[in-house]
N, C-alpha and C. Protein backbone atom coordinates (compact mmCIF):
# COMPACT_ATOMS: atom_id res chain seq x y z
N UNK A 1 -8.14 9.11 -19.44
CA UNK A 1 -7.09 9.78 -18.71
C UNK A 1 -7.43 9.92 -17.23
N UNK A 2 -8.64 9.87 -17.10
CA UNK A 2 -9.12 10.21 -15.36
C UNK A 2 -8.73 9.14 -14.96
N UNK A 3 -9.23 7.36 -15.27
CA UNK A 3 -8.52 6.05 -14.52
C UNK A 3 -6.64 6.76 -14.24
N UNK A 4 -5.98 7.03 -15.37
CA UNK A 4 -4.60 6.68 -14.97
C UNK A 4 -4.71 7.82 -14.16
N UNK A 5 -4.75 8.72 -13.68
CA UNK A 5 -4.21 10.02 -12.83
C UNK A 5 -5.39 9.66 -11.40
N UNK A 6 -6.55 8.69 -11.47
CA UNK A 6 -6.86 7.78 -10.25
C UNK A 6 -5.80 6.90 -9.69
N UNK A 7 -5.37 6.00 -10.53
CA UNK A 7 -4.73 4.61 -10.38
C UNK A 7 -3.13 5.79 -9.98
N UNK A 8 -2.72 6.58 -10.47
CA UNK A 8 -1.16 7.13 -9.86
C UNK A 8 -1.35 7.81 -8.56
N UNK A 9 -2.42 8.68 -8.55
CA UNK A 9 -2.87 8.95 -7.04
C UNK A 9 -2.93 7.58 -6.15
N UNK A 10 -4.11 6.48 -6.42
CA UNK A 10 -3.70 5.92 -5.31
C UNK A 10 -2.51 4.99 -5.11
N UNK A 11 -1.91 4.48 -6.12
CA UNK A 11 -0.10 4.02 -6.02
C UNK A 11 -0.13 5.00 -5.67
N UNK A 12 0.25 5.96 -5.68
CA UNK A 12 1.46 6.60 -5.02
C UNK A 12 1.63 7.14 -3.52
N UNK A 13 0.18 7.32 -2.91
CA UNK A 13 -0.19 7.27 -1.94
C UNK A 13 0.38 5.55 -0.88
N UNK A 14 0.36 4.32 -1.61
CA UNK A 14 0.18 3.36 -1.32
C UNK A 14 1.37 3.36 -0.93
N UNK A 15 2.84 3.02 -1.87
CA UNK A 15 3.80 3.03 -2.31
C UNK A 15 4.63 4.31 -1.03
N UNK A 16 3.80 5.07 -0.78
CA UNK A 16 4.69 5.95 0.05
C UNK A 16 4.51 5.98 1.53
N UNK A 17 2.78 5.25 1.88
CA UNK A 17 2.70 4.47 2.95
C UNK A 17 3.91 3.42 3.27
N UNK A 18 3.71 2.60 2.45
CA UNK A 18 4.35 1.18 2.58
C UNK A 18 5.93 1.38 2.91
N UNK A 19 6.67 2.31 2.46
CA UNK A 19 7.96 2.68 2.55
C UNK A 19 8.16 3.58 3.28
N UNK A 20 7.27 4.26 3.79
CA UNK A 20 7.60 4.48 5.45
C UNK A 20 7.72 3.59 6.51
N UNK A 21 6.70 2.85 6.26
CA UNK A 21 6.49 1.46 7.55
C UNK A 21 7.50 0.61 7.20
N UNK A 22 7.81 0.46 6.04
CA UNK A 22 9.41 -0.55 5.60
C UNK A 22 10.38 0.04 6.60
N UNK A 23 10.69 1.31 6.42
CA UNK A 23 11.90 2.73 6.63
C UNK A 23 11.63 2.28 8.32
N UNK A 24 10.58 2.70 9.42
CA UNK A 24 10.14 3.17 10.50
C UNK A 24 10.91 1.56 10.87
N UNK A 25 10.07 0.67 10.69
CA UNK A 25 10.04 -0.89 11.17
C UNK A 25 10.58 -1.89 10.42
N UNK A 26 11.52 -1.42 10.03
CA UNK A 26 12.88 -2.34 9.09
C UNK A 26 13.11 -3.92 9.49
N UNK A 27 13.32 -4.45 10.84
CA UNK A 27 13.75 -5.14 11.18
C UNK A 27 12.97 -6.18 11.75
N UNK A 28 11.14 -5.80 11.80
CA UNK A 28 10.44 -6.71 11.95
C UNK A 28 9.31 -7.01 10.57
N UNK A 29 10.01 -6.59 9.47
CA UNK A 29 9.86 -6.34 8.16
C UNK A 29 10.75 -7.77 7.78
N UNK A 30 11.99 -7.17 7.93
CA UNK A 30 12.98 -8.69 7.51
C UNK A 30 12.56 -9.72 8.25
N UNK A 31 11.84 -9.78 9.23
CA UNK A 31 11.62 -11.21 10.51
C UNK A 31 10.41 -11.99 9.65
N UNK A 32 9.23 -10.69 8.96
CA UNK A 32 8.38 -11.02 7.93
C UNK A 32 8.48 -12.16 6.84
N UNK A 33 9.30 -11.17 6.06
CA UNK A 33 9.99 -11.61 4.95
C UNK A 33 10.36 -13.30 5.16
N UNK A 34 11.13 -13.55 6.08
CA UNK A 34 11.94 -14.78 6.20
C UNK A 34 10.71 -16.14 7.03
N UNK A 35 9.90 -15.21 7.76
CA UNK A 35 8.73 -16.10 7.76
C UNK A 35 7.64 -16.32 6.39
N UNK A 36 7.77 -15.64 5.70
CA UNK A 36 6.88 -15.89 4.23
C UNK A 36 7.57 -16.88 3.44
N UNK A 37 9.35 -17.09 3.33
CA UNK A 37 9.53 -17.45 2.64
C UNK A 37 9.66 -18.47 2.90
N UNK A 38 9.76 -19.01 4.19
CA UNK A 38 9.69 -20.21 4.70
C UNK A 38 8.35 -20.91 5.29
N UNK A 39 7.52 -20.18 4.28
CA UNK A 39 6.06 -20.59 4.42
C UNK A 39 5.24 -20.86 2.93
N UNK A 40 5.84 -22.29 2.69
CA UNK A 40 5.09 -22.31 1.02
C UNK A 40 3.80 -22.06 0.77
N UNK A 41 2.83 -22.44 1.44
CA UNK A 41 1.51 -21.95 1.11
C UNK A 41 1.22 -20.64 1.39
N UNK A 42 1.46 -20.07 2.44
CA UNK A 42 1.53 -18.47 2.65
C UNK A 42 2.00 -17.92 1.40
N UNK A 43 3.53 -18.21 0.91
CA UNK A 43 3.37 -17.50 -0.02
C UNK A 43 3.04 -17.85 -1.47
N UNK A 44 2.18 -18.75 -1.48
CA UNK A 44 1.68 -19.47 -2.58
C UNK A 44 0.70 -18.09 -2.75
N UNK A 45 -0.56 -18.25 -1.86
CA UNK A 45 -1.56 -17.62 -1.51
C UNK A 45 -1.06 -15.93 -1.74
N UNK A 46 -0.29 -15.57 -1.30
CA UNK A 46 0.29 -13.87 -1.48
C UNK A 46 0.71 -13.86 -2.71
N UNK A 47 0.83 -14.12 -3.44
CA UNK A 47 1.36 -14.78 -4.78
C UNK A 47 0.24 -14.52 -5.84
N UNK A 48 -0.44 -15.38 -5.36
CA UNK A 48 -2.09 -15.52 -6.29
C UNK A 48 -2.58 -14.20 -5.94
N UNK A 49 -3.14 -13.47 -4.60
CA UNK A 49 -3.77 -12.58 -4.83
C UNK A 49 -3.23 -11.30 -5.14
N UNK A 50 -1.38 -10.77 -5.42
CA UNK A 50 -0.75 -10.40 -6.11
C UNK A 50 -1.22 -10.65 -7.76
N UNK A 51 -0.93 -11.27 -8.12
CA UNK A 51 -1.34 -11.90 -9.81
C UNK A 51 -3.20 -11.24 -9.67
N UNK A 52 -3.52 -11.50 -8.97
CA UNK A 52 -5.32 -11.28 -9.28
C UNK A 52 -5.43 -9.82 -9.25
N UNK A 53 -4.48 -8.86 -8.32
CA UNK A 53 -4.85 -7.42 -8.17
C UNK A 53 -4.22 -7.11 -9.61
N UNK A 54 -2.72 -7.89 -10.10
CA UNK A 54 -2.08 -7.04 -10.87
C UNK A 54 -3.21 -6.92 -12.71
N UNK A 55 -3.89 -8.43 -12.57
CA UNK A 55 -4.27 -8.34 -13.79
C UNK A 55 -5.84 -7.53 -13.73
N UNK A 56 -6.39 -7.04 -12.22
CA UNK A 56 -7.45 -6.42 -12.48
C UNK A 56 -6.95 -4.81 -12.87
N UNK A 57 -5.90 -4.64 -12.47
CA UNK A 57 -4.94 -3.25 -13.10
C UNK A 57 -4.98 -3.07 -14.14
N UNK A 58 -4.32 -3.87 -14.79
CA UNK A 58 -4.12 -3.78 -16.24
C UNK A 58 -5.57 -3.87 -16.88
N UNK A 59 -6.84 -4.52 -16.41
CA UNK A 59 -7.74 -4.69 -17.37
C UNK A 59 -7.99 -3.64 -16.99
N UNK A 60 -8.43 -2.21 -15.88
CA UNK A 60 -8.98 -1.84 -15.89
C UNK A 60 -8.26 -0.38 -16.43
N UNK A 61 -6.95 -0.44 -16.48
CA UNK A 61 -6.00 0.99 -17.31
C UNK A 61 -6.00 0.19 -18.41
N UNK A 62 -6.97 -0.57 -19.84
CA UNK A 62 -6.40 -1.16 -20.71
C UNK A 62 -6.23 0.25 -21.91
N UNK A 63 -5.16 1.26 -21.55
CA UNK A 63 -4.62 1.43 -22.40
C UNK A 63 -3.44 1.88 -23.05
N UNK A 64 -2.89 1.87 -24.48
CA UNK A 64 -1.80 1.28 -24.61
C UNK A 64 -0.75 2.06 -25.72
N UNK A 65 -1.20 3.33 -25.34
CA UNK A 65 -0.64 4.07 -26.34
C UNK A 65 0.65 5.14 -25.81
């Protein structure tokens, strides 16, 4: 129980960073966005180390009840 009430502290901390700076700087956020997506290896690469954080998550909250 201590990992998950770690792991929601720091999401939620993260998650409420990140959506301020979305909220504050909206519009060089979208300028972002449209340069990532028109960047296949960029977002190949953001992609993969997405997938690598998400599955060290799950192994490390493995539980399932």
């Amino acid at each position: 129980m201590d990992v998950s009430k770690f792991l929601g502290k720091v999401l939620g901390i993260y998650l409420l960073l990140v959506s301020t700076a979305f909220l504050v700087n909206m519009s060089q956020f979208a300028d972002l966005v449209k340069h990532l997506i028109n960047d296949p290896p960029l977002m190949f690469v953001t992609g993969f180390f997405t997938l690598i954080i998400g599955i060290l998550l799950v192994v490390s909250h493995n539980i399932w009840q």
